[in-house]
N, C-alpha and C. Protein backbone atom coordinates (compact mmCIF):
# COMPACT_ATOMS: atom_id res chain seq x y z
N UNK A 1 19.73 -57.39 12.29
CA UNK A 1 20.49 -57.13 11.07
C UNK A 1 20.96 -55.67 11.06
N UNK A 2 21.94 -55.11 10.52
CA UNK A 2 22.93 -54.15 10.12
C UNK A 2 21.95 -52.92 9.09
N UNK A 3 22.02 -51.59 9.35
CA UNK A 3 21.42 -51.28 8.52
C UNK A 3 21.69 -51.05 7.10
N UNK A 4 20.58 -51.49 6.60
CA UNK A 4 20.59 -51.77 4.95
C UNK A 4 20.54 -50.03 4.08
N UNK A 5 20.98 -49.68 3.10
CA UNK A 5 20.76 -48.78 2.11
C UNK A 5 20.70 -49.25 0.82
N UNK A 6 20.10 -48.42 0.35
CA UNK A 6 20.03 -48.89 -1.37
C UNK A 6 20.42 -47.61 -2.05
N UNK A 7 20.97 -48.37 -2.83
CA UNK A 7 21.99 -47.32 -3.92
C UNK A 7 21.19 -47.25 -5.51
N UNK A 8 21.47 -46.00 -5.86
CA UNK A 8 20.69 -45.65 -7.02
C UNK A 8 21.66 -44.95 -7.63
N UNK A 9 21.59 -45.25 -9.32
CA UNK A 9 22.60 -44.17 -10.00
C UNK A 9 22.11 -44.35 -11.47
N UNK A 10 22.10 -42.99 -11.76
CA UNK A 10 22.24 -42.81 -13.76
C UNK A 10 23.72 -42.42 -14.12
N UNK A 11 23.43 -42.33 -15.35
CA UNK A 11 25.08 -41.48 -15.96
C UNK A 11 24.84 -40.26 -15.76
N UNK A 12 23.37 -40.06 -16.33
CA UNK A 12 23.30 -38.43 -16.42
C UNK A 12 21.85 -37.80 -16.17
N UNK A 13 21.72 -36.40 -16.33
CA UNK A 13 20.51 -35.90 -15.77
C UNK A 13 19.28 -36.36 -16.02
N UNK A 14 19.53 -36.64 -18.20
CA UNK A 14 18.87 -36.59 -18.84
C UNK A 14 18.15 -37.80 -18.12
N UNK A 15 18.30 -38.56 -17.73
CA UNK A 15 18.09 -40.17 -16.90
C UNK A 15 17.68 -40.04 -15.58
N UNK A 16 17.31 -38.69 -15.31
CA UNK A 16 17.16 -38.59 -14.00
C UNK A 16 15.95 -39.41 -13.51
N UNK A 17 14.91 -39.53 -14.06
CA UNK A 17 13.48 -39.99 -13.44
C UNK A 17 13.48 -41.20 -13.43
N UNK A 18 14.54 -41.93 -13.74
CA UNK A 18 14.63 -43.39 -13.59
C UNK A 18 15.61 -43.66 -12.24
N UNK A 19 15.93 -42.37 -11.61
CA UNK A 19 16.52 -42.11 -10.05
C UNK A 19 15.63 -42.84 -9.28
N UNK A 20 14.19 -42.48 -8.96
CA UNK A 20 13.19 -42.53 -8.51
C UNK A 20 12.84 -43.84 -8.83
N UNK A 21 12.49 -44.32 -9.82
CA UNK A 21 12.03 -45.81 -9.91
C UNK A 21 12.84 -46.98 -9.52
N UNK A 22 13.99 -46.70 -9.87
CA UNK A 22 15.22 -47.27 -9.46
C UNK A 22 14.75 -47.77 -7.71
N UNK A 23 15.16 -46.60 -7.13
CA UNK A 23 14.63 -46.58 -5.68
C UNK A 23 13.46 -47.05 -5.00
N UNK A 24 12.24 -46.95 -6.10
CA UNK A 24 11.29 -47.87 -5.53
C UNK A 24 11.45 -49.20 -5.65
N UNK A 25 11.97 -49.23 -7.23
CA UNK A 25 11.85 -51.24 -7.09
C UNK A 25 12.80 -51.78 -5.93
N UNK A 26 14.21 -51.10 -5.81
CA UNK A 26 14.82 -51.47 -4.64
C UNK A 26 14.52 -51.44 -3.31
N UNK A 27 13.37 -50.80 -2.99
CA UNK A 27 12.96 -50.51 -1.42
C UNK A 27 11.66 -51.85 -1.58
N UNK A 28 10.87 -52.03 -2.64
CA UNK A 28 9.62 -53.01 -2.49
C UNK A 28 10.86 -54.10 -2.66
N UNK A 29 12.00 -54.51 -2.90
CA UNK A 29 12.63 -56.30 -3.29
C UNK A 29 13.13 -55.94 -1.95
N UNK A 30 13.87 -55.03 -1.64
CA UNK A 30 14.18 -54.68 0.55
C UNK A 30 13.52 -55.22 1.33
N UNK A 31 11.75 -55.25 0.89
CA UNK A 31 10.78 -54.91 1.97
C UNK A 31 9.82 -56.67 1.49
N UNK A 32 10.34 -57.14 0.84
CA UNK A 32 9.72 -58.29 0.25
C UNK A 32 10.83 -59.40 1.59
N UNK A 33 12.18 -58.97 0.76
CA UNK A 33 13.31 -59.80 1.18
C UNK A 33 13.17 -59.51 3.17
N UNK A 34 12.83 -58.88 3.59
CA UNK A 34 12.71 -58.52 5.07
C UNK A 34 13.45 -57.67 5.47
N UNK A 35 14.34 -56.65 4.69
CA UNK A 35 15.55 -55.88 5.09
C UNK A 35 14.31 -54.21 5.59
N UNK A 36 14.65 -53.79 6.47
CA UNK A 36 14.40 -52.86 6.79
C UNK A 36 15.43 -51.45 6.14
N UNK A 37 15.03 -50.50 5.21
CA UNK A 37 15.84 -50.05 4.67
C UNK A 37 16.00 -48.42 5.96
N UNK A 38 17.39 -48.58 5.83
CA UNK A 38 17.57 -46.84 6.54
C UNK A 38 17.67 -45.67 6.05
N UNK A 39 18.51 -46.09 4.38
CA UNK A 39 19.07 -44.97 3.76
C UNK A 39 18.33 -45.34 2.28
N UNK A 40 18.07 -44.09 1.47
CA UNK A 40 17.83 -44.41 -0.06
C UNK A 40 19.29 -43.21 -0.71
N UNK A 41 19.97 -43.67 -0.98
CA UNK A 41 20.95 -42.49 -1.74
C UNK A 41 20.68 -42.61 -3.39
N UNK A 42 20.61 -41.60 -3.80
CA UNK A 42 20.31 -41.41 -5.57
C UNK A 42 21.59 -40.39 -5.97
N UNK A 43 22.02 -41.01 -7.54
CA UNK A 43 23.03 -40.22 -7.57
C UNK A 43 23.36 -40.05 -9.09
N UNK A 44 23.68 -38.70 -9.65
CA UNK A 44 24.36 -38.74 -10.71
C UNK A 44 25.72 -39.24 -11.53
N UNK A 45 26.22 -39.75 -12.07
CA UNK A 45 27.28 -39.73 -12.47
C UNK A 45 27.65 -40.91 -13.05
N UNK A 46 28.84 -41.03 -13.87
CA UNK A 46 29.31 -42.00 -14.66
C UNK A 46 30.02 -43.47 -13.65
N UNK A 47 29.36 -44.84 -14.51
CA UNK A 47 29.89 -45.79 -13.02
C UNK A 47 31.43 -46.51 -13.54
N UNK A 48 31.69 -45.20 -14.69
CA UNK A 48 32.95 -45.52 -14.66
C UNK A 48 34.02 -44.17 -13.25
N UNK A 49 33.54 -43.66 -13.16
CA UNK A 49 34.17 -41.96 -12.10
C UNK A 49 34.13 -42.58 -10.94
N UNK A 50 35.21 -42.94 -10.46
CA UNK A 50 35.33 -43.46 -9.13
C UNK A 50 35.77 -42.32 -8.35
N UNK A 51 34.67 -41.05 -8.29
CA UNK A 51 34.82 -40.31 -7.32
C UNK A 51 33.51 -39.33 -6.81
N UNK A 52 32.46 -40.48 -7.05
CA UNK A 52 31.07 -40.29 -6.65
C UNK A 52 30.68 -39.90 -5.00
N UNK A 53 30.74 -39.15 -4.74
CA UNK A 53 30.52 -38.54 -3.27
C UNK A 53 29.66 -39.69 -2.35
N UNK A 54 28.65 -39.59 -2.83
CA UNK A 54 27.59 -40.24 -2.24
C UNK A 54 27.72 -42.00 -2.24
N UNK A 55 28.23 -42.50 -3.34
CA UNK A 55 28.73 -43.74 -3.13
C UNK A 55 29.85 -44.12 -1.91
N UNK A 56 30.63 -43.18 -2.23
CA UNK A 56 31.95 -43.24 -1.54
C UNK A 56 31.70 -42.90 -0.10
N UNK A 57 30.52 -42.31 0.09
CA UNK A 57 29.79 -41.91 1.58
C UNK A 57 29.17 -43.63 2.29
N UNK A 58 28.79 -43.89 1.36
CA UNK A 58 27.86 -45.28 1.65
C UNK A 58 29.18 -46.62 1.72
N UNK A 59 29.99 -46.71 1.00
CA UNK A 59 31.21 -47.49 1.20
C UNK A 59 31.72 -47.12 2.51
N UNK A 60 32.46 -45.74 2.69
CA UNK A 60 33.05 -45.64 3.88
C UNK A 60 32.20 -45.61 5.60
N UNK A 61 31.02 -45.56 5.22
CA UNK A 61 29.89 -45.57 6.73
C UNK A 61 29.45 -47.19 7.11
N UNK A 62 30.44 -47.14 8.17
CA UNK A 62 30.47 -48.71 8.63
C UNK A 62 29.23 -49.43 9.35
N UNK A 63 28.34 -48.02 9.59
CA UNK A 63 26.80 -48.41 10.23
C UNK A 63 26.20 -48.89 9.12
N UNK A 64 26.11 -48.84 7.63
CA UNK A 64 25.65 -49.82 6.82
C UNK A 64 26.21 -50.70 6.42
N UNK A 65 25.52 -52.15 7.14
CA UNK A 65 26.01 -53.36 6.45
C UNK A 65 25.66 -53.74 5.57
N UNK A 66 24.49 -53.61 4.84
CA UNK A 66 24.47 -53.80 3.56
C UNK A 66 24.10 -52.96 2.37
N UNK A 67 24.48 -53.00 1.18
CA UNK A 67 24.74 -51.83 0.15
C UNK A 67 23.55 -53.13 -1.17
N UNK A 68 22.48 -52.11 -1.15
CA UNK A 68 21.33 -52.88 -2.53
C UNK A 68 21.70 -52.40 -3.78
N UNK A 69 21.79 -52.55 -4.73
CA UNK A 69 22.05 -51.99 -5.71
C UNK A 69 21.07 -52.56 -6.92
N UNK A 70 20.34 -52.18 -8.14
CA UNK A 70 20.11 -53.17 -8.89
C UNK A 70 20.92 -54.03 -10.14
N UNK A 71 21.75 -53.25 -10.23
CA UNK A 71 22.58 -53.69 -11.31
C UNK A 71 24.22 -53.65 -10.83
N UNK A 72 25.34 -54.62 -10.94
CA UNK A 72 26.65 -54.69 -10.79
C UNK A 72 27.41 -53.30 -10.84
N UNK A 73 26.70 -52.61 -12.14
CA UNK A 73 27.43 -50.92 -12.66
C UNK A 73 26.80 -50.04 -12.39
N UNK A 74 25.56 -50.13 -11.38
CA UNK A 74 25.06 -48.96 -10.65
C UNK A 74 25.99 -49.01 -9.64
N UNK A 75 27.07 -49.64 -9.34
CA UNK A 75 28.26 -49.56 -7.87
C UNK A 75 29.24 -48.91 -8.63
N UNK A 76 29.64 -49.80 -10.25
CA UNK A 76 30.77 -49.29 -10.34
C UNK A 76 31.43 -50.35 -12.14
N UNK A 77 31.25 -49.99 -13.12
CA UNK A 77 31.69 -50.58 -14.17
C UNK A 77 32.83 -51.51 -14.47
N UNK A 78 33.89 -50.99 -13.33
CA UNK A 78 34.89 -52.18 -12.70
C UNK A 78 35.18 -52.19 -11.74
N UNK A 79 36.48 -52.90 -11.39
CA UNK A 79 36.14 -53.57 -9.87
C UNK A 79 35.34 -53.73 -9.06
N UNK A 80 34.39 -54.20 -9.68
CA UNK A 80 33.34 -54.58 -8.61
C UNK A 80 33.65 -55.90 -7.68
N UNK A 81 33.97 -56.44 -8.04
CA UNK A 81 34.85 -57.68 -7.14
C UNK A 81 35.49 -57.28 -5.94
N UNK A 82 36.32 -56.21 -6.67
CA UNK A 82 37.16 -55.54 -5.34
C UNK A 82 36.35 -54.80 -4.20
N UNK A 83 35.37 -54.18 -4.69
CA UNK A 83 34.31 -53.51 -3.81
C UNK A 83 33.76 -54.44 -2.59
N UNK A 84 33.35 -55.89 -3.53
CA UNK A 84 32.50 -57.04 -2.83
C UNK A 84 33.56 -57.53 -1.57
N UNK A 85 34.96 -57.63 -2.11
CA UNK A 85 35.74 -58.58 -1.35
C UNK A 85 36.21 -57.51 -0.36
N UNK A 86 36.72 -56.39 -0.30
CA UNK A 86 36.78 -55.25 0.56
C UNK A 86 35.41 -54.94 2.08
N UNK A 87 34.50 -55.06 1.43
CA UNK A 87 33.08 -54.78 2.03
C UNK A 87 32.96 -56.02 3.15
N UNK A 88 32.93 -57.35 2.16
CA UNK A 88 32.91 -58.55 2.60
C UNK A 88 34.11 -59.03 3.74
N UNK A 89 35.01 -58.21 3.76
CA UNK A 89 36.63 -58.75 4.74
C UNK A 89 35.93 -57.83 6.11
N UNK A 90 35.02 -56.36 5.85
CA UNK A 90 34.70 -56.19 7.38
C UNK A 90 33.11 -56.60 7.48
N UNK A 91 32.32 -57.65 7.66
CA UNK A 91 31.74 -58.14 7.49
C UNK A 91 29.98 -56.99 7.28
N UNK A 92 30.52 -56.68 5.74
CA UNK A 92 29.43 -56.25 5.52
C UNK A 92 29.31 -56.85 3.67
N UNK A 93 28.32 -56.33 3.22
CA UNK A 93 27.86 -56.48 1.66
C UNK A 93 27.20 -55.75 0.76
N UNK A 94 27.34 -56.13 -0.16
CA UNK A 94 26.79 -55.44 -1.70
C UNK A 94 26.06 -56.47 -2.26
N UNK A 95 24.80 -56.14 -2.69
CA UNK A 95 24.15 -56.84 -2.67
C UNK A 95 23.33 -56.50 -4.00
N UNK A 96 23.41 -57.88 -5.44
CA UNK A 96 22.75 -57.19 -6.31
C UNK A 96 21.71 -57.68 -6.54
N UNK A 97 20.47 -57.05 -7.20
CA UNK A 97 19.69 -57.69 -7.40
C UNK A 97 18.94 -58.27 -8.74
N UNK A 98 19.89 -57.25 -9.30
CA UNK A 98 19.40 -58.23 -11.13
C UNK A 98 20.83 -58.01 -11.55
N UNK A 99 21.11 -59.68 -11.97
CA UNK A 99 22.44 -59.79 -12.39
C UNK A 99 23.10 -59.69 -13.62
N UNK A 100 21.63 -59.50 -14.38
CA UNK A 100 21.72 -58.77 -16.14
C UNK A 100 22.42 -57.08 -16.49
N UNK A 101 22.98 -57.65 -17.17
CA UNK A 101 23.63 -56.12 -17.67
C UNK A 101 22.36 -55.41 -18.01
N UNK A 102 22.84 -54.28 -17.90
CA UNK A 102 22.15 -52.69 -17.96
C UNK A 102 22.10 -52.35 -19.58
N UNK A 103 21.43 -51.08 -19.83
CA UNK A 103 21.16 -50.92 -21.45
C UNK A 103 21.97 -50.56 -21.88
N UNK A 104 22.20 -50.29 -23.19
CA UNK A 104 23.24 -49.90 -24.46
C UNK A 104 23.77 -48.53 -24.26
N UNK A 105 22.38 -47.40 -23.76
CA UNK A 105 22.49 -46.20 -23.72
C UNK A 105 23.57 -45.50 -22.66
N UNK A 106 23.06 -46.27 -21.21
CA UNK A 106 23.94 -46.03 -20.30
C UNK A 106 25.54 -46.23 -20.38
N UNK A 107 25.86 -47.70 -21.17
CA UNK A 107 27.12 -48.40 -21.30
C UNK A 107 27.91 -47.36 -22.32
N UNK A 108 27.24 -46.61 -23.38
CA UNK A 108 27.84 -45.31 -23.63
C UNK A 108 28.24 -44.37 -23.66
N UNK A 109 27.20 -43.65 -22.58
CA UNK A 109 27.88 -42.87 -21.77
C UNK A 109 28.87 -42.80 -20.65
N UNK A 110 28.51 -44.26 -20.30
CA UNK A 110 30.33 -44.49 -19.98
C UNK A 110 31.46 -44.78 -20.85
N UNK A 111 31.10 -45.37 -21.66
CA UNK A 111 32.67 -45.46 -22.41
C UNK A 111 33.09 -43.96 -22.83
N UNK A 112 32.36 -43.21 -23.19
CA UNK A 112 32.29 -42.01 -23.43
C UNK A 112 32.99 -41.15 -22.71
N UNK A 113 32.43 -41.08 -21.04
CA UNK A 113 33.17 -40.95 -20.26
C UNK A 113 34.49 -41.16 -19.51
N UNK A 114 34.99 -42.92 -19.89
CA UNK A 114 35.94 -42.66 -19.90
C UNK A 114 36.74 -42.89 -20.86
N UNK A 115 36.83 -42.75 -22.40
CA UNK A 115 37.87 -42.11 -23.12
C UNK A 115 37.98 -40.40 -22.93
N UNK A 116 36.78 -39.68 -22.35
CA UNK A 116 37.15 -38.44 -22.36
C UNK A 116 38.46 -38.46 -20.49
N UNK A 117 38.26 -39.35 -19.59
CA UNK A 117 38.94 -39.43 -18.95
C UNK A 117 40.16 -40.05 -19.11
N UNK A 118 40.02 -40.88 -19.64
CA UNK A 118 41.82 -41.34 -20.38
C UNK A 118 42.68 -40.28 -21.39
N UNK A 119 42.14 -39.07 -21.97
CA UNK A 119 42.69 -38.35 -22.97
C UNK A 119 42.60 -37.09 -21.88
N UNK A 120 41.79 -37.00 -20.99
CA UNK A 120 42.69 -36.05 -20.13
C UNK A 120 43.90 -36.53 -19.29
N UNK A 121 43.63 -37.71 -18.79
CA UNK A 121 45.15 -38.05 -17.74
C UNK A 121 46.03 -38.05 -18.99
N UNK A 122 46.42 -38.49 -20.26
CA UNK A 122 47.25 -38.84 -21.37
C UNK A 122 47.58 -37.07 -21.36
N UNK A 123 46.67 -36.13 -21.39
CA UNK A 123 47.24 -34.65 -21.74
C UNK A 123 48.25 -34.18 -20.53
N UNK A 124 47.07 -34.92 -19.37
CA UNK A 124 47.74 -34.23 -17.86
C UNK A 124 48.94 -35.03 -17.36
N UNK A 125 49.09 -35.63 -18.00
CA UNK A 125 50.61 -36.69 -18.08
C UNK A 125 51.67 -35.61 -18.83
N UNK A 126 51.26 -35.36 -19.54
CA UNK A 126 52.15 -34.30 -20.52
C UNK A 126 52.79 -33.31 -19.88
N UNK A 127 51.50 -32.58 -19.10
CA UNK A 127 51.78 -31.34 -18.73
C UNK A 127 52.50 -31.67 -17.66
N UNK A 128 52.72 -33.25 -16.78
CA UNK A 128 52.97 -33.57 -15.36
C UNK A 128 54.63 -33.25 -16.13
N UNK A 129 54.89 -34.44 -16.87
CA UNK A 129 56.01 -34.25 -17.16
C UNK A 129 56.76 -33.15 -17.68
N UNK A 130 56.50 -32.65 -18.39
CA UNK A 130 56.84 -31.06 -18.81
C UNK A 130 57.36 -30.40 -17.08
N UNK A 131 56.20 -30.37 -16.57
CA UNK A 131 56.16 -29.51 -15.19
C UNK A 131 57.42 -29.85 -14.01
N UNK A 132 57.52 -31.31 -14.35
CA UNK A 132 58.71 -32.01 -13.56
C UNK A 132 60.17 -31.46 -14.13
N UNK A 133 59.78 -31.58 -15.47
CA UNK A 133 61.40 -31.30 -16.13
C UNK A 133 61.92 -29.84 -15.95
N UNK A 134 61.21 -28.90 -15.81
CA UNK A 134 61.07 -27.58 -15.07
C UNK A 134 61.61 -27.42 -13.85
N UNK A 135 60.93 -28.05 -13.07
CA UNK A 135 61.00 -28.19 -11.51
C UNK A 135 62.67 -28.43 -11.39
N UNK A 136 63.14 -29.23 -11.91
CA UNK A 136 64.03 -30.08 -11.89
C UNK A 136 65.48 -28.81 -12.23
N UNK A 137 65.29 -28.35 -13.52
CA UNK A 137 65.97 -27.04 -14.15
C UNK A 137 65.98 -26.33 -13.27
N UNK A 138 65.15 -25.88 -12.29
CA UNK A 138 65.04 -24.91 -11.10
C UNK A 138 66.15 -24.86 -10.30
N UNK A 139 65.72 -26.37 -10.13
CA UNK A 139 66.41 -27.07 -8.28
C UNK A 139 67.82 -26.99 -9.07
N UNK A 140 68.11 -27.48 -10.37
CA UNK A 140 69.61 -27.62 -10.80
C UNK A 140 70.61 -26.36 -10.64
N UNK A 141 69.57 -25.24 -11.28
CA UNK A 141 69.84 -23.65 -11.33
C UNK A 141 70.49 -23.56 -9.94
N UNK A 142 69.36 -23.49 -8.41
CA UNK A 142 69.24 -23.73 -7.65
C UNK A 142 70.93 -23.83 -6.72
N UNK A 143 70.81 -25.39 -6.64
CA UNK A 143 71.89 -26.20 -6.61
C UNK A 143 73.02 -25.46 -7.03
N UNK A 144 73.32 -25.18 -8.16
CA UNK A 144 74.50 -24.24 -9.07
C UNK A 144 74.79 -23.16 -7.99
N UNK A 145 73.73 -22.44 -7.99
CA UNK A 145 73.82 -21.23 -7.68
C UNK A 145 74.22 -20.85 -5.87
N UNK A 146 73.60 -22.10 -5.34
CA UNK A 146 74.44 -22.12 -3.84
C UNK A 146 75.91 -22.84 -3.68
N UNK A 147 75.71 -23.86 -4.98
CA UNK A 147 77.14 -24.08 -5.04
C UNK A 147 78.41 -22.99 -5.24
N UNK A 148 77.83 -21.68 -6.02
CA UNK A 148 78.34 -20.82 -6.39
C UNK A 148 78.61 -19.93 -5.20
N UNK A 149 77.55 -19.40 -4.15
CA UNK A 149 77.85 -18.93 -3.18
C UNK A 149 78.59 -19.48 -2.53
N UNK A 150 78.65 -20.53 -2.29
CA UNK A 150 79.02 -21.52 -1.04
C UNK A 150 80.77 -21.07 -1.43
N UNK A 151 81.04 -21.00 -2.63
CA UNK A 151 82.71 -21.05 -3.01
C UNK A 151 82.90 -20.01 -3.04
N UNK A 152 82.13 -18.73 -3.52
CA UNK A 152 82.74 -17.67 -2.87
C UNK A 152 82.48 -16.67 -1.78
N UNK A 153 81.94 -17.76 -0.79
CA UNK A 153 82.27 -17.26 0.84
C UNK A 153 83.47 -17.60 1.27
N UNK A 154 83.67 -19.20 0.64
CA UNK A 154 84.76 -19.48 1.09
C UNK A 154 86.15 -19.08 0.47
């Protein structure tokens, strides 16, 4: 068999010591199930932030074929499907082991997380556009202004 890792994650610090337990129950259901584990990764962050280092380390390292997790949103609050069917097309897996949703507390600090991430892209949309319509005034200026040379060289 492919080597196995198990994945661990909170939202936040305050949650940290449930890093650790996390990781044991997943290494004793590993070691029950017969998987020889290689990797334990533990990690902070929201499983709505799809830009978790250490996850994204364990997705892209093709020497692990299989990914333990205990809960669906310790991978990732959505697309998790897409994760499974991605993983699953180069023949590896994600693998959960309790298929019950997670607590109230955690599921808040993600939503939390991402309305504070939707009201920054909504600001940084603003500023994108603003910044474009600028850009644009430049290149026009720009444009003008070699048009302007261009006619009186000639």
């Amino acid at each position: 068999m492919s080597n196995v890792a198990v994945y661990t994650r909170v939202s936040s610090a305050e949650n940290k010591a449930n890093l650790d337990s996390q990781a044991e129950r997943l290494v004793a259901y590993c070691t029950v199930r017969g998987y020889q584990v290689s990797k334990v990764v533990k990690e902070i962050g929201s499983g709505v932030n799809d830009n978790r280092p250490k996850f994204l380390a364990l997705l892209a390292d093709p020497s692990i074929g299989r990914i333990v997790i205990e809960h669906k949103d310790r991978g990732t609050r959505f697309g998790f499907r897409y994760i499974e069917t991605l993983l699953k097309t180069y023949g590896r897996e994600i693998e959960v082991v309790n298929q019950a949703e997670n607590g109230t507390e955690d599921l808040l600090a993600d939503l939390t997380s991402m309305i504070y991430s939707c009201c920054a892209r909504l600001y940084g949309q603003r500023r994108a556009k603003r910044k474009t319509e600028q850009i644009v005034q430049v290149l026009k200026q720009g444009s003008h202004e070699e048009t302007q040379e261009t006619c009186e060289e000639g």
